[in-house]
Protein backbone atom coordinates (compact mmCIF):
# COMPACT_ATOMS: atom_id res chain seq x y z
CA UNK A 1 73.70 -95.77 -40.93
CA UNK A 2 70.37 -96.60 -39.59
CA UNK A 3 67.95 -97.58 -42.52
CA UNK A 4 65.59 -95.19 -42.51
CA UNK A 5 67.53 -92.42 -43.43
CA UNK A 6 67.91 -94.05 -46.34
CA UNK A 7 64.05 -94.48 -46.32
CA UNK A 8 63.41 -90.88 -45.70
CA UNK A 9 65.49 -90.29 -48.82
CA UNK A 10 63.85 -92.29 -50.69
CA UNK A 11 60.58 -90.76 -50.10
CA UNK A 12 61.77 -87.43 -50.28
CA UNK A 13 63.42 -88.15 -53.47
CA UNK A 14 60.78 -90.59 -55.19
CA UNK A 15 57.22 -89.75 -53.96
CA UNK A 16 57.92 -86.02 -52.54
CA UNK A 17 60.10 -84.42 -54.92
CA UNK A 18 59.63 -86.64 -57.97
CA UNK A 19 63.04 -86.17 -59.21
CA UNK A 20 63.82 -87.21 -62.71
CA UNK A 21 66.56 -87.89 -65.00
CA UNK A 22 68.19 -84.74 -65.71
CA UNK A 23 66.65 -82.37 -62.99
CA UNK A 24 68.89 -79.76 -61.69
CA UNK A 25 68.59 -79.73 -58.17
CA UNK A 26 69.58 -77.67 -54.93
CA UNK A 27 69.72 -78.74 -51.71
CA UNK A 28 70.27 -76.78 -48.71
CA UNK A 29 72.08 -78.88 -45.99
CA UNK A 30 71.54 -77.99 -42.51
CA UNK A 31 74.46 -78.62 -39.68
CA UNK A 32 73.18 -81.68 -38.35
CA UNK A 33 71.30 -83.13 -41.42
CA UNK A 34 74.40 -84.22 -42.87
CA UNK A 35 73.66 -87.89 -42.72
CA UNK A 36 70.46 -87.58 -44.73
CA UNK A 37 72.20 -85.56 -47.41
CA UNK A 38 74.11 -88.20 -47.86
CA UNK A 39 71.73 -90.47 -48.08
CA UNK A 40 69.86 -88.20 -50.90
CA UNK A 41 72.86 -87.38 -53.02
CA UNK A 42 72.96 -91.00 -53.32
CA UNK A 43 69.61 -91.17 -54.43
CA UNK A 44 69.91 -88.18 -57.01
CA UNK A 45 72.98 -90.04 -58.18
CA UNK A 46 70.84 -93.27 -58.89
CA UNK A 47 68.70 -91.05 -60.44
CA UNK A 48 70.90 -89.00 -62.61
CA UNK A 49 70.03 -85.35 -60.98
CA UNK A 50 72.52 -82.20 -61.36
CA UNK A 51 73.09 -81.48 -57.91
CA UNK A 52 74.14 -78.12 -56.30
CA UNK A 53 74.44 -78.22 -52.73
CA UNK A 54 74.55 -75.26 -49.86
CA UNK A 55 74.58 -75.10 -46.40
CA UNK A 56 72.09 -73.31 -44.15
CA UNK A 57 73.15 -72.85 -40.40
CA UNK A 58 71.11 -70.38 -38.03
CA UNK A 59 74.48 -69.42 -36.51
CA UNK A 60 75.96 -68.24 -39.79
CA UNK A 61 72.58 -66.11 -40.68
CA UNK A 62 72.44 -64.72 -37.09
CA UNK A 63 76.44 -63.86 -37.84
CA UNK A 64 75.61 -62.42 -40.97
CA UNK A 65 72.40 -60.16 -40.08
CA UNK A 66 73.66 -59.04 -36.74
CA UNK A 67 76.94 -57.43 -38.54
CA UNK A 68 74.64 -55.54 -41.60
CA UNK A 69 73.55 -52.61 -42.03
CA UNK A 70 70.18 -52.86 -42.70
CA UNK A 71 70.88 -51.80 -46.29
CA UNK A 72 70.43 -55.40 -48.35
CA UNK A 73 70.20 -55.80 -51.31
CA UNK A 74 67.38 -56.52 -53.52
CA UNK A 75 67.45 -60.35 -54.16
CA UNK A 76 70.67 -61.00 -54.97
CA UNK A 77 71.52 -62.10 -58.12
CA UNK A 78 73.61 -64.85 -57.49
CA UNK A 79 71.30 -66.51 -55.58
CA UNK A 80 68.12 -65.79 -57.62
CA UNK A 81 69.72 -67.05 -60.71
CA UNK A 82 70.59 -70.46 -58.99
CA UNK A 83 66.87 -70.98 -58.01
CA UNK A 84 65.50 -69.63 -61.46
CA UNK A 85 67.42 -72.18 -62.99
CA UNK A 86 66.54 -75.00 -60.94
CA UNK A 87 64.02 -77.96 -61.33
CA UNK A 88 63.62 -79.12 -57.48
CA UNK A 89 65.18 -77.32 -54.19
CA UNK A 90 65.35 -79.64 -51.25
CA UNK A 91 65.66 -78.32 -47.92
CA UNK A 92 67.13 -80.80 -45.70
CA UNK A 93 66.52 -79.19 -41.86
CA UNK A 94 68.71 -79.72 -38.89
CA UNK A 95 70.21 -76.94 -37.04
CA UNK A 96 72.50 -77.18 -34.06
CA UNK A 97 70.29 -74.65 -31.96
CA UNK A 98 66.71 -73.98 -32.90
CA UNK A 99 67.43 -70.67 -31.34
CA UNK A 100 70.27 -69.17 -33.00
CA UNK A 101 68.22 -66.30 -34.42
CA UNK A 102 66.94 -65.12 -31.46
CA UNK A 103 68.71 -62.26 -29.85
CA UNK A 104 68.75 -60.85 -34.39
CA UNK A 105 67.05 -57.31 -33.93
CA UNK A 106 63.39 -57.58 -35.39
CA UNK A 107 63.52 -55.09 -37.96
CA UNK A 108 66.77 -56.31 -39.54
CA UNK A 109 64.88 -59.79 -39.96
CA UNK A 110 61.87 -58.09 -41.39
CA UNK A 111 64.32 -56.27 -43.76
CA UNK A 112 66.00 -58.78 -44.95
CA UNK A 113 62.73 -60.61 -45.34
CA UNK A 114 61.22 -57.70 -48.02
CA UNK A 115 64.63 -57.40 -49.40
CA UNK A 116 64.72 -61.45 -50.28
CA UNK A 117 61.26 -61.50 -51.07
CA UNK A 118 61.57 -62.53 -55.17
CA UNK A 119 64.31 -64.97 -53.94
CA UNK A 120 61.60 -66.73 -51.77
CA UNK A 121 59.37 -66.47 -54.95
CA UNK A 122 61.67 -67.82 -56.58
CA UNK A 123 62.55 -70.78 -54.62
CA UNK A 124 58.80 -71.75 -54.66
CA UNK A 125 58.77 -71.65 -57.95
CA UNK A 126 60.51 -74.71 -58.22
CA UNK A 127 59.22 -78.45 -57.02
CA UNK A 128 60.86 -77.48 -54.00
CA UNK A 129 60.23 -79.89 -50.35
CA UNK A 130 61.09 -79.32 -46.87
CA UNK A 131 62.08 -81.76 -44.65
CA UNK A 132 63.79 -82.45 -41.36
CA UNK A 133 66.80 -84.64 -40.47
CA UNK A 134 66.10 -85.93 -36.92
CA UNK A 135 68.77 -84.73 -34.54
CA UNK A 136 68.90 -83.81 -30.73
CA UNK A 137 68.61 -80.35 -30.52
CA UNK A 138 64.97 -81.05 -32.04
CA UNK A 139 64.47 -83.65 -29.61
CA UNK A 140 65.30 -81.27 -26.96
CA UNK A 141 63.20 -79.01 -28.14
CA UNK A 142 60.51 -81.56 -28.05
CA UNK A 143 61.30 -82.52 -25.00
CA UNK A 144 62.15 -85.87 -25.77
CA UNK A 145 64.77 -88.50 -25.29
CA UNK A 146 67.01 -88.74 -28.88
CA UNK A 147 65.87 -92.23 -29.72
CA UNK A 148 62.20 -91.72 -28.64
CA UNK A 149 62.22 -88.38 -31.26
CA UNK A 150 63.82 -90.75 -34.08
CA UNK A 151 60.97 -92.74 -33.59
CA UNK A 152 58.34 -90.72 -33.45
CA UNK A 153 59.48 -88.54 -36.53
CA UNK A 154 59.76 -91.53 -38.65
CA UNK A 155 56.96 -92.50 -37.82
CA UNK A 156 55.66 -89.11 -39.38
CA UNK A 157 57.65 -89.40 -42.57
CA UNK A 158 57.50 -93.16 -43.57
CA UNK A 159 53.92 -93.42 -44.06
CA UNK A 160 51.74 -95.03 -46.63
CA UNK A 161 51.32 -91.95 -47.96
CA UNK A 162 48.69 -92.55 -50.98
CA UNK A 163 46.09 -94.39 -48.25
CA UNK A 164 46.22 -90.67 -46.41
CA UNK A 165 45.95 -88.80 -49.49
CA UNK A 166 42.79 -90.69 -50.17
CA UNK A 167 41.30 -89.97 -46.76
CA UNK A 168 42.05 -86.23 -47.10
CA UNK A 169 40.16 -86.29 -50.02
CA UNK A 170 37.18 -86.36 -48.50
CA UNK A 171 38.05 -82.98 -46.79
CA UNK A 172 39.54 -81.22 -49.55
CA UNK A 173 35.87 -81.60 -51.28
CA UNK A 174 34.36 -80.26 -48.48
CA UNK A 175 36.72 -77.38 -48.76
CA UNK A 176 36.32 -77.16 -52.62
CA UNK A 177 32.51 -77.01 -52.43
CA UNK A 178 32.32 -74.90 -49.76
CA UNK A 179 31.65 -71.04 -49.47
CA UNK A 180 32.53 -70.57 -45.84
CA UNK A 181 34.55 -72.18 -42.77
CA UNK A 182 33.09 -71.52 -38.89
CA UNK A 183 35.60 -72.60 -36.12
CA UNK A 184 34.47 -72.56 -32.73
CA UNK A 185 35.56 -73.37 -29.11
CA UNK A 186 36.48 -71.39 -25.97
CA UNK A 187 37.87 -68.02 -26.80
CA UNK A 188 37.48 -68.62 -30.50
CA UNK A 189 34.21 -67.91 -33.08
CA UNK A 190 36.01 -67.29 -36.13
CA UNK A 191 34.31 -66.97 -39.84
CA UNK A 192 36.16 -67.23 -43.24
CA UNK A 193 35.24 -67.26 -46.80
CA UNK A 194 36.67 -69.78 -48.88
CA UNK A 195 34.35 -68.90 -51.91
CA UNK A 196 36.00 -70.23 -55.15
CA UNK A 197 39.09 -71.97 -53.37
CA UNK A 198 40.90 -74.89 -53.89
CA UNK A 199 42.13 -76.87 -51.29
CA UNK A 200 45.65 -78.77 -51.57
CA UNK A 201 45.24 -82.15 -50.67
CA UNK A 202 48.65 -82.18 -48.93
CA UNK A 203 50.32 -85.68 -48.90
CA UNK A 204 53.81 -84.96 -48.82
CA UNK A 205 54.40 -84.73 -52.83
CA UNK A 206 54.41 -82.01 -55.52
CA UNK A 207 51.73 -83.70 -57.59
CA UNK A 208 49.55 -82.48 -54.79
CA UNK A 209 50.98 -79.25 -54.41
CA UNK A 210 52.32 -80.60 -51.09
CA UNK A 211 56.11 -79.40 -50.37
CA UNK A 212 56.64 -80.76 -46.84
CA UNK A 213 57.39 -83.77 -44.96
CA UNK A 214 55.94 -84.99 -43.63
CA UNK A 215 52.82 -83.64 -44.40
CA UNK A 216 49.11 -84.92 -43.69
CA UNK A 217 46.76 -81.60 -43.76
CA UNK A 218 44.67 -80.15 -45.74
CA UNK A 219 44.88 -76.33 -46.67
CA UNK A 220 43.36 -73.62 -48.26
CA UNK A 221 43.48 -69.98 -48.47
CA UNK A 222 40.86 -68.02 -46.96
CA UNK A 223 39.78 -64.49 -47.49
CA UNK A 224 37.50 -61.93 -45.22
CA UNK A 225 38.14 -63.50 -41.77
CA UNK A 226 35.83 -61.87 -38.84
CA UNK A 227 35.76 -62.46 -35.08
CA UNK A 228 38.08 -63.54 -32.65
CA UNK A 229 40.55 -67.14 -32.59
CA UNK A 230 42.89 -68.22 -29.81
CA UNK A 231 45.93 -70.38 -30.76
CA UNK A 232 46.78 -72.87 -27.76
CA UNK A 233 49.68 -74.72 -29.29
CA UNK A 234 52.91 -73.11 -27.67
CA UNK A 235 55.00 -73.06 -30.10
CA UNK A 236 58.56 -70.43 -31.39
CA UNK A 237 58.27 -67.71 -33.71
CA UNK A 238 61.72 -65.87 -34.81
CA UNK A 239 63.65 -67.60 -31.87
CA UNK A 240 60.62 -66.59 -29.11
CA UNK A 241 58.50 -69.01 -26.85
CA UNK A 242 54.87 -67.60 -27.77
CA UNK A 243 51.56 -68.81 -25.70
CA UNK A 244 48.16 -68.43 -25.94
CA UNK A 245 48.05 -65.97 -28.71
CA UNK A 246 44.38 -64.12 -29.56
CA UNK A 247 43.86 -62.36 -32.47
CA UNK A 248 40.79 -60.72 -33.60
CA UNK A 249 39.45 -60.12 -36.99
CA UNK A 250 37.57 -57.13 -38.61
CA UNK A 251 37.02 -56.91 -42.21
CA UNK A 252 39.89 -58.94 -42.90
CA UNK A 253 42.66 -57.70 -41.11
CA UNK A 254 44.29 -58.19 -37.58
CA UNK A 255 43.26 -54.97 -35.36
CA UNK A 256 43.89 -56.47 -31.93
CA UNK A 257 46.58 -59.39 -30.52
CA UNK A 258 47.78 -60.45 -27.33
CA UNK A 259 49.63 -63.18 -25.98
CA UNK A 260 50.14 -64.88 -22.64
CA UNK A 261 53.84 -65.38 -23.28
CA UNK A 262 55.91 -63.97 -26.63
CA UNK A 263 53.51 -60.87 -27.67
CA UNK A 264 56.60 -59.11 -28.66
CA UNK A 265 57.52 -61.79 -32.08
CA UNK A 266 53.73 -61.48 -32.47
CA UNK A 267 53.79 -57.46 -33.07
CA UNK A 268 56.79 -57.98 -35.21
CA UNK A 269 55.04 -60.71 -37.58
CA UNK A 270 52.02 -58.21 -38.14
CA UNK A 271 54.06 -55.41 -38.48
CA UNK A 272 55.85 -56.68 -41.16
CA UNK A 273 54.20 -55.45 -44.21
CA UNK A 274 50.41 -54.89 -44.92
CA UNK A 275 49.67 -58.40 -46.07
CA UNK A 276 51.17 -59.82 -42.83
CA UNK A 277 48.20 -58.73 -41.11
CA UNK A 278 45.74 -60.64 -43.11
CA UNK A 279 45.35 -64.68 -43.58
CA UNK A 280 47.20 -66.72 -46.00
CA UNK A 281 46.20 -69.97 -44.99
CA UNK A 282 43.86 -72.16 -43.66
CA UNK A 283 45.23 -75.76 -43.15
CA UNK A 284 43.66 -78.84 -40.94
CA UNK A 285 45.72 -81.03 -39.49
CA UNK A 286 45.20 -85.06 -40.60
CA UNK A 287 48.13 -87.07 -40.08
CA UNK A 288 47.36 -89.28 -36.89
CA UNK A 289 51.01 -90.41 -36.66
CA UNK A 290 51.94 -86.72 -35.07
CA UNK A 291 50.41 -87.89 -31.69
CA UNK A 292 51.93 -84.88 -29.45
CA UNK A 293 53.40 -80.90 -29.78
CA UNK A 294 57.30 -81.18 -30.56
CA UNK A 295 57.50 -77.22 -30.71
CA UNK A 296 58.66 -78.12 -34.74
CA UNK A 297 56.08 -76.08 -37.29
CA UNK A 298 56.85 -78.80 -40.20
CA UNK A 299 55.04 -81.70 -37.49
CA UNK A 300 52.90 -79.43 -35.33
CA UNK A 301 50.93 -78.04 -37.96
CA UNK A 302 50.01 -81.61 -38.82
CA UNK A 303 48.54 -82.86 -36.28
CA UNK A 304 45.53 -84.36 -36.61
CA UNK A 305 42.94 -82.40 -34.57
CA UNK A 306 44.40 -79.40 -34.75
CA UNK A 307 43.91 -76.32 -37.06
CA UNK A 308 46.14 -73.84 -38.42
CA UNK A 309 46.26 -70.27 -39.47
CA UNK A 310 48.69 -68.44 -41.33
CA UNK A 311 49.31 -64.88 -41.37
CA UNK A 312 51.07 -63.42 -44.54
CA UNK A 313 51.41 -65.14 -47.81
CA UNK A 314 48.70 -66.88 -49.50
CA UNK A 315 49.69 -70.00 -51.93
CA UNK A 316 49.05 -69.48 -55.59
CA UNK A 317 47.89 -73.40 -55.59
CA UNK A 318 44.52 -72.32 -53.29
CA UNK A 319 43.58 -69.31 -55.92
CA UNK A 320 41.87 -69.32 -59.46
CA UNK A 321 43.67 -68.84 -62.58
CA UNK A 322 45.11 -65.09 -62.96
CA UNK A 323 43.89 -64.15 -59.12
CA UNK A 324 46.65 -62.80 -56.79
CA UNK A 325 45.93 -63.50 -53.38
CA UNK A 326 47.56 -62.26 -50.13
CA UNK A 327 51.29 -61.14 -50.53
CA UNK A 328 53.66 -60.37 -47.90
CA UNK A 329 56.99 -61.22 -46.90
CA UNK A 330 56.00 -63.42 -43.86
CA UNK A 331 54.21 -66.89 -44.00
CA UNK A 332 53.72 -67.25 -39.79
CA UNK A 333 51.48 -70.26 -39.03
CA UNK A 334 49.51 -70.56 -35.56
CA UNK A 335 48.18 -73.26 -34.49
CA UNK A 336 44.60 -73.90 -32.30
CA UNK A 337 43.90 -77.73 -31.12
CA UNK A 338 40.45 -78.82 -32.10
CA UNK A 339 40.05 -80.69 -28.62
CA UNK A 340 36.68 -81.14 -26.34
CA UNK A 341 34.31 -78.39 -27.30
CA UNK A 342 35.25 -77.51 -30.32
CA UNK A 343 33.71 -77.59 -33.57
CA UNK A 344 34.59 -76.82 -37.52
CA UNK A 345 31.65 -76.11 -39.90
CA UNK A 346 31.79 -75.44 -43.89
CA UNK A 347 28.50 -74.29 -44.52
CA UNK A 348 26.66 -74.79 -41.62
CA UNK A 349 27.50 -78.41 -41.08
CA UNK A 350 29.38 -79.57 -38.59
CA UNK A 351 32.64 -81.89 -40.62
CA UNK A 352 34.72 -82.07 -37.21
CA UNK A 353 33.52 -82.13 -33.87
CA UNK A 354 36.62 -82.32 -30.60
CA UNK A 355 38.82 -83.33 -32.87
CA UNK A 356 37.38 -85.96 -34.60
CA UNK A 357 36.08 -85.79 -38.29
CA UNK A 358 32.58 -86.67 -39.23
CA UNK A 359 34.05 -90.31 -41.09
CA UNK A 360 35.79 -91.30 -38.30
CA UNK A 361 35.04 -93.37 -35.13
CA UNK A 362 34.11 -91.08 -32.29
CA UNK A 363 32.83 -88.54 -34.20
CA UNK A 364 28.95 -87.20 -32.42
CA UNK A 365 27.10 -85.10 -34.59
């Protein structure tokens, strides 16, 4: 087995998930991830985790949703009581065909997504992670020769994490001080509040309220967005190639899209539910070791120089004590690269500038 599988699971296991003596843990196997969940059952052997296991496959959920009625039921209670029991769910990604779900009717996905809705609450209720097993139907979908992907995703996950969390500091108190995010470049001039926020300093472990990895952005959840903001990143939503997607903003909400290629999954996301039309998240992109667009949410969002939005659900990490921010069934990130041209401002100052933050070398006022 090559050794950094057994790397990754270290990581995931040690720094990410923090797993103790005694934890109960799930973790959902995908088809092709199998080699890394062996790798971690070792690891929550060593460390004397209860471990549950179940397997997630995008051909047995397509299967399963294509043949229903419609009628599900409301968060099953076999399933919710294994997460509201758990300690740590670790979701080991890796599916055979990164399509499967694609030709699954819209509205039974957005069904199923309202019916399963306390499930997903309570799966995030635990110190859950996400992660990705390396395998060639993501390469493909990257583009990418098999060994060239291993590479390149390693050399997203085995990082010295706690020198980036220290560097994303820095913009996490910008966030945390701030009152309100610009972004501009062509075909976007968006405004957002982010009055009494807190930013997640997200470096791949729960004791930053971090549940990917890898991870390497910063994030926060913004309320009252206005204006207009083009997402340039191709990237698949619900099994669909989507491209150049503009949204526009007024008093809060999504009353106009469009999109060059995939409008279709777009309308579907927004049509969700009511909260799926307004932002949940707000996330920068710092980890310079995702150096290109794999098509892959976990790395793309990452990215350093790019910027994410999310519509639907709003993390309870970014929001004061007792406030309840944006709830929906759908968490749908888009992503915008922060190249030549472009600018972010909290404030009225100017903290990146064509991709390059105001610390680092390059960076012109």
């Amino acid at each position: 087995m090559d050794e950094r599988i057994h790397e990754h699971a270290e990581v995931l296991v040690d720094w990410s998930a923090r797993v103790e003596d005694g934890d109960d843990v799930v973790m959902t196997v995908g088809p092709d991830a199998h080699p890394l969940a062996v790798a971690v059952a070792e690891k929550l052997g060593e460390r004397g985790a209860n471990l549950v296991t179940t397997y997630a496959s995008g051909e047995v959920q397509r299967a399963y949703l294509r043949a229903h009625d419609d009628d599900f039921d409301q968060d099953p209670d076999h399933e919710l009581a294994l997460y509201e029991h758990a300690d740590v769910g670790l979701y080991l990604g890796g599916g055979r065909n990164t399509s499967a779900m694609a030709d699954v009717p819209a509205e039974k996905r957005q069904a199923h997504s309202k019916a399963t809705q306390g499930l997903m609450e309570a799966r995030m209720d635990t110190d859950w992670v996400s992660t990705v097993h390396p395998n060639r139907s993501l390469a493909q979908q990257a583009g990418m020769a098999f060994e060239e992907y291993q590479d390149f995703a390693y050399d997203a996950i085995l990082r010295d994490w706690e020198s980036l969390a220290e560097e994303m500091a820095r913009m996490k108190s910008i966030l945390d001080d701030g009152s309100e995010v610009r972004i501009v470049k062509d075909g976007t001039d968006l405004t957002m509040s982010i009055e009494g926020r807190t930013a997640v300093n997200s470096a791949a472990s729960v004791v930053y309220d971090s549940h990917n990895l890898p991870s390497g952005e910063v994030f926060t959840a913004p309320a009252d967005p206005e204006g207009e903001v083009t997402f340039d990143v191709p990237m698949t939503v619900h099994g669909q190639r989507i491209k150049d997607v503009t949204l526009t903003f007024e008093d809060g909400e999504v009353v106009d899209y469009a999109a060059v290629q995939g409008e279709d999954a777009i309308e579907e996301v927004v049509e969700t539910d009511e909260g799926a039309r307004r932002l949940g998240e707000l996330g920068i992109g710092m980890n310079r070791g995702i150096d290109r667009v794999t098509d892959n949410i976990l790395f793309d969002e990452k990215m350093g120089g790019t910027v994410h939005l999310a519509l639907g659900r709003a993390y309870d990490a970014c929001l004061p004590e007792g406030e309840s921010g944006n709830e929906s069934a759908v968490h749908v990130d888009l992503i915008t690269d922060m190249d030549e041209g472009s600018r972010m401002e909290v404030d009225g100052e100017i903290v990146q500038r064509d991709g390059r933050f105001r610390w680092e070398d390059g960076f012109e006022g």
